[in-house]
C-alpha atoms as a PDB file:
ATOM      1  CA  UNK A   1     133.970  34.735 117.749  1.00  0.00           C
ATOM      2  CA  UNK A   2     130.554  36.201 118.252  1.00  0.00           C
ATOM      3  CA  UNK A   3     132.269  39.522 120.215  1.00  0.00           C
ATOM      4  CA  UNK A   4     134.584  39.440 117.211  1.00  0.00           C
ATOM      5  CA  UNK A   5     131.778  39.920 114.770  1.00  0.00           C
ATOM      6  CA  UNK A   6     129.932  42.522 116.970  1.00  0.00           C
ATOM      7  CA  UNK A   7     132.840  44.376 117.556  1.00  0.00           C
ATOM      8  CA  UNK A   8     133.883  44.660 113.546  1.00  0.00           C
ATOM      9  CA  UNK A   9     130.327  45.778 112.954  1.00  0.00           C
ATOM     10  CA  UNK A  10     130.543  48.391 115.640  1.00  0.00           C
ATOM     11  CA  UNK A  11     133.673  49.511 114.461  1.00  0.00           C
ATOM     12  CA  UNK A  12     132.669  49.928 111.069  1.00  0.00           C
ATOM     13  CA  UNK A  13     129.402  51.387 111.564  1.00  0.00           C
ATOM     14  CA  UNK A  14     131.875  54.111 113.567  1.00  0.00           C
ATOM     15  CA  UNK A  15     133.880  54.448 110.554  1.00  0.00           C
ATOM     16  CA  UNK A  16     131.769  54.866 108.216  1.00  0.00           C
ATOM     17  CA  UNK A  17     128.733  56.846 109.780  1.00  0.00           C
ATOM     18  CA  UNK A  18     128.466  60.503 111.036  1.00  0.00           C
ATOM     19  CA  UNK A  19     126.108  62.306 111.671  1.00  0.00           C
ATOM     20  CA  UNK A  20     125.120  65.199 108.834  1.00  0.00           C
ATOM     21  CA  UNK A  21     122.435  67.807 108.237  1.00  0.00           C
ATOM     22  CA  UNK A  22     121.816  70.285 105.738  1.00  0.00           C
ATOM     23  CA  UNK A  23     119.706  72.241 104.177  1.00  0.00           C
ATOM     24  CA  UNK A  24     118.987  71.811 100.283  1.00  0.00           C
ATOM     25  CA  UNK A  25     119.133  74.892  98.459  1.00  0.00           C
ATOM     26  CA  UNK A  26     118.749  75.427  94.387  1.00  0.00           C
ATOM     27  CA  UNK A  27     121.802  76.325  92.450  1.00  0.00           C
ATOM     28  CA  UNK A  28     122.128  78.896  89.646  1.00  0.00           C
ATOM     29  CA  UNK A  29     123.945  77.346  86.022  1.00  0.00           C
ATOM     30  CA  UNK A  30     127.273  79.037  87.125  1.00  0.00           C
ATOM     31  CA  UNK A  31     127.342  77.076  90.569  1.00  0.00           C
ATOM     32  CA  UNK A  32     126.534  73.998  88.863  1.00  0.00           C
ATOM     33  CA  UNK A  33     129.401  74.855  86.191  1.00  0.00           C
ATOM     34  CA  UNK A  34     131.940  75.105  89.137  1.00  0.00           C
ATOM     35  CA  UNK A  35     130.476  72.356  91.505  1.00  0.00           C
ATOM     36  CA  UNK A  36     132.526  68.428  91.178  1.00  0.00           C
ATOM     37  CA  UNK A  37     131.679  65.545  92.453  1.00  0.00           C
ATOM     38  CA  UNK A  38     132.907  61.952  93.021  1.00  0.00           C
ATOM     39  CA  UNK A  39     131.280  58.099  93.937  1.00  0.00           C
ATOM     40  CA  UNK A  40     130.757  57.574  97.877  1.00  0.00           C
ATOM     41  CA  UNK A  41     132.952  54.276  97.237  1.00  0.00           C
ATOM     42  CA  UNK A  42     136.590  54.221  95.880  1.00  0.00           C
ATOM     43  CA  UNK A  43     137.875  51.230  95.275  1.00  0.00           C
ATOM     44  CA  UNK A  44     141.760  50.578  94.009  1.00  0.00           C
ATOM     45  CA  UNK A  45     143.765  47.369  94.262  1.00  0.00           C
ATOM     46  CA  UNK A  46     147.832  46.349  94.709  1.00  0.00           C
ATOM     47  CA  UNK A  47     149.774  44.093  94.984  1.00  0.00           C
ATOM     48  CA  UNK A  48     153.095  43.194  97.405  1.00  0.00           C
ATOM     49  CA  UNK A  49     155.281  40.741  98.834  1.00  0.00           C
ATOM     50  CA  UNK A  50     153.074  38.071  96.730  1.00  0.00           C
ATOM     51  CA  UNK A  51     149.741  39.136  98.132  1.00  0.00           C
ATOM     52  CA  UNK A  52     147.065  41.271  96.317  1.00  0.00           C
ATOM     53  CA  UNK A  53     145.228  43.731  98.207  1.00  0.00           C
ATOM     54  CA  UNK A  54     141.754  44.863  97.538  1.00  0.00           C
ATOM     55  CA  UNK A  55     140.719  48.026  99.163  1.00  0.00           C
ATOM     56  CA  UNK A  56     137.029  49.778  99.865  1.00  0.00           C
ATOM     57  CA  UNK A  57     137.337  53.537 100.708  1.00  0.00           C
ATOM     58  CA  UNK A  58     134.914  55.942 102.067  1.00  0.00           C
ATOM     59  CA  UNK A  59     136.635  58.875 100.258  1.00  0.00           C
ATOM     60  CA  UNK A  60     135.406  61.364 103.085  1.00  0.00           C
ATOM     61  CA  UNK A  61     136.580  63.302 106.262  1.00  0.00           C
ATOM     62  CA  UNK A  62     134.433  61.901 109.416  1.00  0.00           C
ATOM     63  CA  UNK A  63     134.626  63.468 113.117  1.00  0.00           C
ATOM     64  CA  UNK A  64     133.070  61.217 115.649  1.00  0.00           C
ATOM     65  CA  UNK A  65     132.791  60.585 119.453  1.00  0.00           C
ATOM     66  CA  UNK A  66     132.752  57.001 119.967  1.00  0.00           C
ATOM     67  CA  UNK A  67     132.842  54.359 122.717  1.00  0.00           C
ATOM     68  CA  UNK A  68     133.275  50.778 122.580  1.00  0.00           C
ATOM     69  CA  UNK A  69     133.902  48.805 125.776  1.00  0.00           C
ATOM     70  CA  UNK A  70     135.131  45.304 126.740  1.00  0.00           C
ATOM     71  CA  UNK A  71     136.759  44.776 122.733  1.00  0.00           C
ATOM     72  CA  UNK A  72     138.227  40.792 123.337  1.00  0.00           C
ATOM     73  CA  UNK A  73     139.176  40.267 119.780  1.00  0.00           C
ATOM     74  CA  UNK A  74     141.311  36.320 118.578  1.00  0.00           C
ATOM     75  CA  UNK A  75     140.600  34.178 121.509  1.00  0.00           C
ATOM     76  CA  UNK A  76     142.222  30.866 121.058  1.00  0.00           C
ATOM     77  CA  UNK A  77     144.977  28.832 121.766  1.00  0.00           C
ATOM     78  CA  UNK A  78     148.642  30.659 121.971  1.00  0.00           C
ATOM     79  CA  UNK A  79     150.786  28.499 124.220  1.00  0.00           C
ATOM     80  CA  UNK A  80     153.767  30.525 123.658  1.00  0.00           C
ATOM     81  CA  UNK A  81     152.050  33.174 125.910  1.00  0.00           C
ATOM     82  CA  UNK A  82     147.898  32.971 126.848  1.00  0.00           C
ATOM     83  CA  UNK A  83     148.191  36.273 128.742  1.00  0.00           C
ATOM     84  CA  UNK A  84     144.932  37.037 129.141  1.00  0.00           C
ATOM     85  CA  UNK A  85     143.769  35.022 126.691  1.00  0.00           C
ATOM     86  CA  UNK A  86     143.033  37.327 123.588  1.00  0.00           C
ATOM     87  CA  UNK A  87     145.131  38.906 120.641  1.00  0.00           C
ATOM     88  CA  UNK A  88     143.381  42.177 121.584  1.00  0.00           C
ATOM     89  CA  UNK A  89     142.022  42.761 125.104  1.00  0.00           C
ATOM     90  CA  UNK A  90     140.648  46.392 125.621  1.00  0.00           C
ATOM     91  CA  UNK A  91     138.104  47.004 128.501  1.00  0.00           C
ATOM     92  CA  UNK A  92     137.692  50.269 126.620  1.00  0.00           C
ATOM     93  CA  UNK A  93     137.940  52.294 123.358  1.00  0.00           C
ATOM     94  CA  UNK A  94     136.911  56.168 123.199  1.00  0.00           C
ATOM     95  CA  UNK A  95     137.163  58.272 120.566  1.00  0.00           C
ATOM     96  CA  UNK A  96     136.696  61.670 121.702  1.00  0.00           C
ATOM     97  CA  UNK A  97     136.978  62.725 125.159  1.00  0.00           C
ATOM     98  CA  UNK A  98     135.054  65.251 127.194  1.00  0.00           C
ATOM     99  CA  UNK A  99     133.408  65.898 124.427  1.00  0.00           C
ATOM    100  CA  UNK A 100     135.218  66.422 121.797  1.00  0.00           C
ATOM    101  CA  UNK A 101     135.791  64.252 118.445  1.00  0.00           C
ATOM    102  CA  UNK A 102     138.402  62.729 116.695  1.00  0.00           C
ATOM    103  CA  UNK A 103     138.739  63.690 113.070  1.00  0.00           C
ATOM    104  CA  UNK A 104     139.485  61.049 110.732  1.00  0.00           C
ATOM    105  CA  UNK A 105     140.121  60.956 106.971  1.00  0.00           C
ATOM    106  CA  UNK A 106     139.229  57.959 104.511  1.00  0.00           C
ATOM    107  CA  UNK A 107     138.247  54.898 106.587  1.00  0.00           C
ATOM    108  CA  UNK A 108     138.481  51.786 104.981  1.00  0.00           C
ATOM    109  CA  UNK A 109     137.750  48.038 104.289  1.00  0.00           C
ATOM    110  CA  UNK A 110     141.099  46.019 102.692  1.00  0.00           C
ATOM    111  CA  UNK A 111     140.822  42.207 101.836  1.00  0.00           C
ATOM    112  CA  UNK A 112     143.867  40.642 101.453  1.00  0.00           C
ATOM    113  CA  UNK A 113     144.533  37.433  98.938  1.00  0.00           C
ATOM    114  CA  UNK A 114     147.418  35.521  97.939  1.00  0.00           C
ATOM    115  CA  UNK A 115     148.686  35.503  94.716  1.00  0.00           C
ATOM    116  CA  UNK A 116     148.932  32.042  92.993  1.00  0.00           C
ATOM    117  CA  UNK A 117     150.896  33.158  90.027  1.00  0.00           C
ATOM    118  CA  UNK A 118     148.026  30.948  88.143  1.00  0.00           C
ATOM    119  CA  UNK A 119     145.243  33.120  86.075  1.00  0.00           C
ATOM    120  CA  UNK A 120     143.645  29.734  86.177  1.00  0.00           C
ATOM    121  CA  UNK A 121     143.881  29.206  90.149  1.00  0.00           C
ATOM    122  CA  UNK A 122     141.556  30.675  92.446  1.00  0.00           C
ATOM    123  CA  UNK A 123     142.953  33.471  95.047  1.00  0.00           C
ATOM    124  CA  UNK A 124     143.164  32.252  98.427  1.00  0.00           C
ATOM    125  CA  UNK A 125     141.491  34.819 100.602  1.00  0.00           C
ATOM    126  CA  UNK A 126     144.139  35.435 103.894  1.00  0.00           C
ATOM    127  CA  UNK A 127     142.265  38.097 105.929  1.00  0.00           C
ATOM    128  CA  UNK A 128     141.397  41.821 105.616  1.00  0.00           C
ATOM    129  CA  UNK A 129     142.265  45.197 107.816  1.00  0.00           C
ATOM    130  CA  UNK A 130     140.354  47.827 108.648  1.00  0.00           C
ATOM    131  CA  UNK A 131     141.816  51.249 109.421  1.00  0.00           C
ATOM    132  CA  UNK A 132     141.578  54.790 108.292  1.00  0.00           C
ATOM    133  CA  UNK A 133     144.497  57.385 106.283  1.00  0.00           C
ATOM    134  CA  UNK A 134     144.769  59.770 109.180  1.00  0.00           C
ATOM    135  CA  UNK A 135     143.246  60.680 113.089  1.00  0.00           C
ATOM    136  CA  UNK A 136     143.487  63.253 115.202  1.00  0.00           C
ATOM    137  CA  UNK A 137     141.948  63.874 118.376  1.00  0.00           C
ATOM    138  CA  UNK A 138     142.590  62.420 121.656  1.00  0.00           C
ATOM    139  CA  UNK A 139     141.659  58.726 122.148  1.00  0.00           C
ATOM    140  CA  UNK A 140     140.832  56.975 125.115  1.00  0.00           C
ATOM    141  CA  UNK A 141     142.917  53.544 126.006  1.00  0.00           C
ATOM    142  CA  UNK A 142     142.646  50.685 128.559  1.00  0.00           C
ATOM    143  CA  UNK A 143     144.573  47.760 127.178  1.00  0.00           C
ATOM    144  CA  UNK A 144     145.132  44.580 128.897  1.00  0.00           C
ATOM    145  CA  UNK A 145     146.749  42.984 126.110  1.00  0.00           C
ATOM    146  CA  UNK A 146     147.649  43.807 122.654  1.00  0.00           C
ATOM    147  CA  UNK A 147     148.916  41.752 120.050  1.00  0.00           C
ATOM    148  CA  UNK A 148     150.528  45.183 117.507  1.00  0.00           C
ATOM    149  CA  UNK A 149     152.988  46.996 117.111  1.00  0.00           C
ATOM    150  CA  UNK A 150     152.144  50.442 119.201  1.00  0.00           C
ATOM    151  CA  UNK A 151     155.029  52.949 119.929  1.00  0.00           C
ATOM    152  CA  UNK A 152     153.708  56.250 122.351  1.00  0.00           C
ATOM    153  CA  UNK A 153     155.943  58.838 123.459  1.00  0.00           C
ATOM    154  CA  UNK A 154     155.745  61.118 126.751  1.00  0.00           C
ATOM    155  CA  UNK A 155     157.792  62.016 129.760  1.00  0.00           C
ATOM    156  CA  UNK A 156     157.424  60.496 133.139  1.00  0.00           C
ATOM    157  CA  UNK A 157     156.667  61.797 136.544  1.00  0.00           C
ATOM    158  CA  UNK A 158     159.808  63.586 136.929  1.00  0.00           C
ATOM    159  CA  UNK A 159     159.140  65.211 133.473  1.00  0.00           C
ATOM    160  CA  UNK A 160     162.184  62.966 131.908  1.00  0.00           C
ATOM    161  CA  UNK A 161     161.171  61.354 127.899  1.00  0.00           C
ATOM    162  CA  UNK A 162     159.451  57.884 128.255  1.00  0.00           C
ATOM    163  CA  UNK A 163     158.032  55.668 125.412  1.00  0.00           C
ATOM    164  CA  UNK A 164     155.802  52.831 125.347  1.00  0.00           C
ATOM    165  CA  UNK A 165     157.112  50.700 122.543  1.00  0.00           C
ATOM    166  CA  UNK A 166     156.462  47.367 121.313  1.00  0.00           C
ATOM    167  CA  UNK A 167     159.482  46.858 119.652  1.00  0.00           C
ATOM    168  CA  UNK A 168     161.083  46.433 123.387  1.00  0.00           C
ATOM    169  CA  UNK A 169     158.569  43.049 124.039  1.00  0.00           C
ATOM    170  CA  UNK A 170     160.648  39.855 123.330  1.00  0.00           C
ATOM    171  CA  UNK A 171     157.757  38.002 122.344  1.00  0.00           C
ATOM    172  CA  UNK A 172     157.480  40.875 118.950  1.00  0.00           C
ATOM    173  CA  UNK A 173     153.968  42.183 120.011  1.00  0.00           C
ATOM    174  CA  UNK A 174     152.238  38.975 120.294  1.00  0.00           C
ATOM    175  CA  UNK A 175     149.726  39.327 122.990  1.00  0.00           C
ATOM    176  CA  UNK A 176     151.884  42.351 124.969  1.00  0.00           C
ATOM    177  CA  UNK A 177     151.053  43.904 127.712  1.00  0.00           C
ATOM    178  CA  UNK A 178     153.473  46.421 127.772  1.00  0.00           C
ATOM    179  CA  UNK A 179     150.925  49.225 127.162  1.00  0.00           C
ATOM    180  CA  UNK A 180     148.314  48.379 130.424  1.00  0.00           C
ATOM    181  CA  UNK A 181     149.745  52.009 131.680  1.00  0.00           C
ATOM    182  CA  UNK A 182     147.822  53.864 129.273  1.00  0.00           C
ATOM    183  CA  UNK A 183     144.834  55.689 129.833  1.00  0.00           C
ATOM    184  CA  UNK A 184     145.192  57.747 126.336  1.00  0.00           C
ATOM    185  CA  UNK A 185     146.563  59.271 123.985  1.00  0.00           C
ATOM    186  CA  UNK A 186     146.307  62.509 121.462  1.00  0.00           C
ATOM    187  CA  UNK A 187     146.672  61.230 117.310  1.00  0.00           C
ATOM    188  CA  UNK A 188     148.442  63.678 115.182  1.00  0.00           C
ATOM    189  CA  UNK A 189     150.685  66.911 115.964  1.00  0.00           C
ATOM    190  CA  UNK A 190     151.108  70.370 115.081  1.00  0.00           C
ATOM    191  CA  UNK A 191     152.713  69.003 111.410  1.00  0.00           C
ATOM    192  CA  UNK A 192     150.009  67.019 110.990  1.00  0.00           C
ATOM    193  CA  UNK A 193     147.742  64.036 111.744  1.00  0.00           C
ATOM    194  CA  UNK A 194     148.492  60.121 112.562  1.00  0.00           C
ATOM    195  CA  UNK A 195     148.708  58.345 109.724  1.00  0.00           C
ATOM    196  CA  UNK A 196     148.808  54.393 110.184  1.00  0.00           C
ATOM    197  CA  UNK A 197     145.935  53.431 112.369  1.00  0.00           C
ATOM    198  CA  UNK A 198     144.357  50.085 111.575  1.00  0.00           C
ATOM    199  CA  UNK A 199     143.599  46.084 112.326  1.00  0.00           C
ATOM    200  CA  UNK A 200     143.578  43.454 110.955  1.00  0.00           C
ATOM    201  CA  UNK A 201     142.476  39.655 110.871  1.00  0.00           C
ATOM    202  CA  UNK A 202     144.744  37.330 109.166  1.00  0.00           C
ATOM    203  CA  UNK A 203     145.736  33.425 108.623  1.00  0.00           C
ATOM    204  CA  UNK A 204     149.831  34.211 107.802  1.00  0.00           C
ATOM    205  CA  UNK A 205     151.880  37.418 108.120  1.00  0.00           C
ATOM    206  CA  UNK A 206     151.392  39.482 105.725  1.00  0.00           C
ATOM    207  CA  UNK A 207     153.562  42.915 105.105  1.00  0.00           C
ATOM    208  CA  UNK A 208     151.031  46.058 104.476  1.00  0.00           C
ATOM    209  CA  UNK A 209     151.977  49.054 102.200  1.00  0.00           C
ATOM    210  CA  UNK A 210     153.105  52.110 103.905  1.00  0.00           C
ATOM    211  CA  UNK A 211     150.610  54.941 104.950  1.00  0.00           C
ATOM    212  CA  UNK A 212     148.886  57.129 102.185  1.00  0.00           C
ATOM    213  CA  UNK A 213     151.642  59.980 101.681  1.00  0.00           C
ATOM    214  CA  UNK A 214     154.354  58.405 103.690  1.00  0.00           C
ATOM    215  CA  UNK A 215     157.491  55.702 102.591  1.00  0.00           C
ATOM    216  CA  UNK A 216     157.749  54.096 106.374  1.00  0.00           C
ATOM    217  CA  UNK A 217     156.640  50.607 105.741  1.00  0.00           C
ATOM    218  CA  UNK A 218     154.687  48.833 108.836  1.00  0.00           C
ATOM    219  CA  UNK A 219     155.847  46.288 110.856  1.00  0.00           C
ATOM    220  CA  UNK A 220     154.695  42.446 109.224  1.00  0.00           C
ATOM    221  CA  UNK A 221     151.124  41.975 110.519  1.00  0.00           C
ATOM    222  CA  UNK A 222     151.355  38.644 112.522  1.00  0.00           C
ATOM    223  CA  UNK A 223     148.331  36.069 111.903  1.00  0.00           C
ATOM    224  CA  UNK A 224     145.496  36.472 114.221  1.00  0.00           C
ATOM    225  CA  UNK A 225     144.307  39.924 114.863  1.00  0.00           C
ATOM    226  CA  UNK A 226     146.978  42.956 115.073  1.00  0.00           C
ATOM    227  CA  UNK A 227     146.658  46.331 115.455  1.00  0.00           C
ATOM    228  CA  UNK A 228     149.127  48.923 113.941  1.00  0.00           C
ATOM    229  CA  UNK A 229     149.589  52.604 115.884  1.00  0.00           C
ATOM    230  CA  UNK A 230     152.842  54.289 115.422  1.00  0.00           C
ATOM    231  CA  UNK A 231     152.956  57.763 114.022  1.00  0.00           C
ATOM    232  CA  UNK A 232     152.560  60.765 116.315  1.00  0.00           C
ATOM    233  CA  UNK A 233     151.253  59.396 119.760  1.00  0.00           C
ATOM    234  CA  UNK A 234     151.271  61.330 122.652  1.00  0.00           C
ATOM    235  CA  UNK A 235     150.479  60.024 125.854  1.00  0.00           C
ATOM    236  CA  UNK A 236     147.929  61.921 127.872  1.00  0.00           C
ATOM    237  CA  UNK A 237     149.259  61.031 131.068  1.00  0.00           C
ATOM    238  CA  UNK A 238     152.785  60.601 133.097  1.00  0.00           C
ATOM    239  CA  UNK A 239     154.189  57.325 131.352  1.00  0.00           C
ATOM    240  CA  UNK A 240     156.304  54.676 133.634  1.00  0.00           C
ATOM    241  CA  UNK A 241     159.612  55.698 133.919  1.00  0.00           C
ATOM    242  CA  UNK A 242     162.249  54.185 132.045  1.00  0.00           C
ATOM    243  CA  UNK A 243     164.163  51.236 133.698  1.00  0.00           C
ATOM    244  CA  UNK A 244     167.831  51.900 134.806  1.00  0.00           C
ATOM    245  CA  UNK A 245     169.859  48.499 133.949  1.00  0.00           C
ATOM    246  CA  UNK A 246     171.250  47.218 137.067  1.00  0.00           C
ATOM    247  CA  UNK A 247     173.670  44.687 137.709  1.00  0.00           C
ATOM    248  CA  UNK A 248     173.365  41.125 134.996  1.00  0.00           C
ATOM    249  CA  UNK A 249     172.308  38.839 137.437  1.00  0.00           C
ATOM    250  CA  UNK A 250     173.559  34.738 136.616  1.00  0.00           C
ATOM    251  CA  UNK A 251     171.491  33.066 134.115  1.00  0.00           C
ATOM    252  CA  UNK A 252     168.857  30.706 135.778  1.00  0.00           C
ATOM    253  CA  UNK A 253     167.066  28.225 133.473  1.00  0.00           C
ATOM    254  CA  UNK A 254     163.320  28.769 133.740  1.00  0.00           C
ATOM    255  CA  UNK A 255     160.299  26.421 132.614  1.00  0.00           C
ATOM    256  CA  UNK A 256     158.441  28.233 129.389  1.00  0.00           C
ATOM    257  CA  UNK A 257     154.982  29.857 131.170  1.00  0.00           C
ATOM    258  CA  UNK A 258     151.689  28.482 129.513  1.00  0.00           C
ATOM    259  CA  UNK A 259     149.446  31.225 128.053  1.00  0.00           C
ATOM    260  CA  UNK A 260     146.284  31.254 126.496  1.00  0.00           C
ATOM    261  CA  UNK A 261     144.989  34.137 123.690  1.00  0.00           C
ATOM    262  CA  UNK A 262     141.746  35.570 123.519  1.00  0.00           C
ATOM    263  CA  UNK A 263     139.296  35.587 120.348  1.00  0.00           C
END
């Protein structure tokens, strides 16, 4: 729980620190007269799927290179599948490589409460996510195990299309570790940046609105910690090729494996 808490404070001080400089110069009555400004905070709230979201924005564009290292995020108990023991297992997490830096747009802080349908009822407070509008840049991956739904395309060695997609896991994302070929991947295209970036930390499911400027709804966070990556992945690297079905072998019954989740 203690990595947990270090890690969101890392991640957020990422998010929502760059470095600046400037130099402060005085402006003439017609600069002023064409010069607007805005609060370093917007804050906006919603509501969907009986939940009420609450979120804090850092309305700003951000470049950083950033690199966190042994991220074990929702270690406990998970007997349907331990793994390796952790929602989120990532010996590392670079943003920027060689460097370069990863533009993002609007990171931000959402808290997420259930709606009681009684003004006279406290809200329940479920979890929150923290994520950003938009990234581009390439990003640096070593996942163990993942607990998300992450989809990255590519081609293999013999230059064929690949994908790395969680959708294909039986278990529906829940500590994965479909993805432990990756070594990284570039955010964004030439039409534009990835949009739908984030994690959260929750007690139930709970369905997120779609991306800022997009209609594709997520797929349902599950409760624990999940992290959502789908729009315009490329792998840097050859991906695994695809598996050719062979021939259905006879059905054998199997004991269920014991797993354990991390924090």
């Amino acid at each position: 729980m203690m990595e947990s808490r270090l890690f969101a404070a890392a991640l957020a001080a990422a998010f929502f620190c760059a470095p600046a400089s400037a130099q402060l110069r005085p402006m003439s009555d017609d600069d002023l007269s064409r010069a607007r400004g805005q609060g370093l905070l917007a804050v906006s709230n919603s509501t969907l799927g009986g939940f009420d979201f609450t979120r804090i924005a850092l309305d700003a564009d951000v470049e950083m290179n950033a690199s966190l290292r042994n991220i074990r995020l929702g270690d406990y108990r998970f007997p349907s599948r331990e793994g390796t023991g952790a929602d989120i297992d990532m010996p590392a997490l670079q943003f920027g490589q060689n460097g370069s830096k990863v533009s993002i747009t609007n990171p931000y802080f959402e808290v997420v409460y259930r709606n009681t349908g009684d003004a006279n009822a406290p809200r329940e407070v479920v979890g929150m996510r923290m994520g950003f509008d938009s990234i581009k840049g390439d990003v640096g991956l070593k996942v163990n195990s993942l607990s998300g739904s992450l989809l990255v395309s590519g081609v293999d060695a013999n230059g064929q299309p690949a994908a790395i997609d969680s959708h294909a896991d039986a278990g529906g994302g829940k500590r994965w570790d479909g993805a432990s070929s990756l070594v990284g991947v570039r955010a964004g295209d030439a039409s534009g940046p990835s949009r739908d970036f984030w994690i959260s930390v929750l007690k139930s499911g709970v369905q997120f609105q779609a991306p800022s400027g997009t209609t594709q709804m997520p797929d349902t966070a599950q409760s624990g910690v999940w992290l959502n990556w789908r729009d315009k992945l490329v792998s840097l690297t050859n991906l695994p090729a695809a598996q050719v079905p062979g021939p259905v072998a006879p059905a054998v019954t199997l004991a269920a494996p014991t797993v354990s989740v991390g924090r």
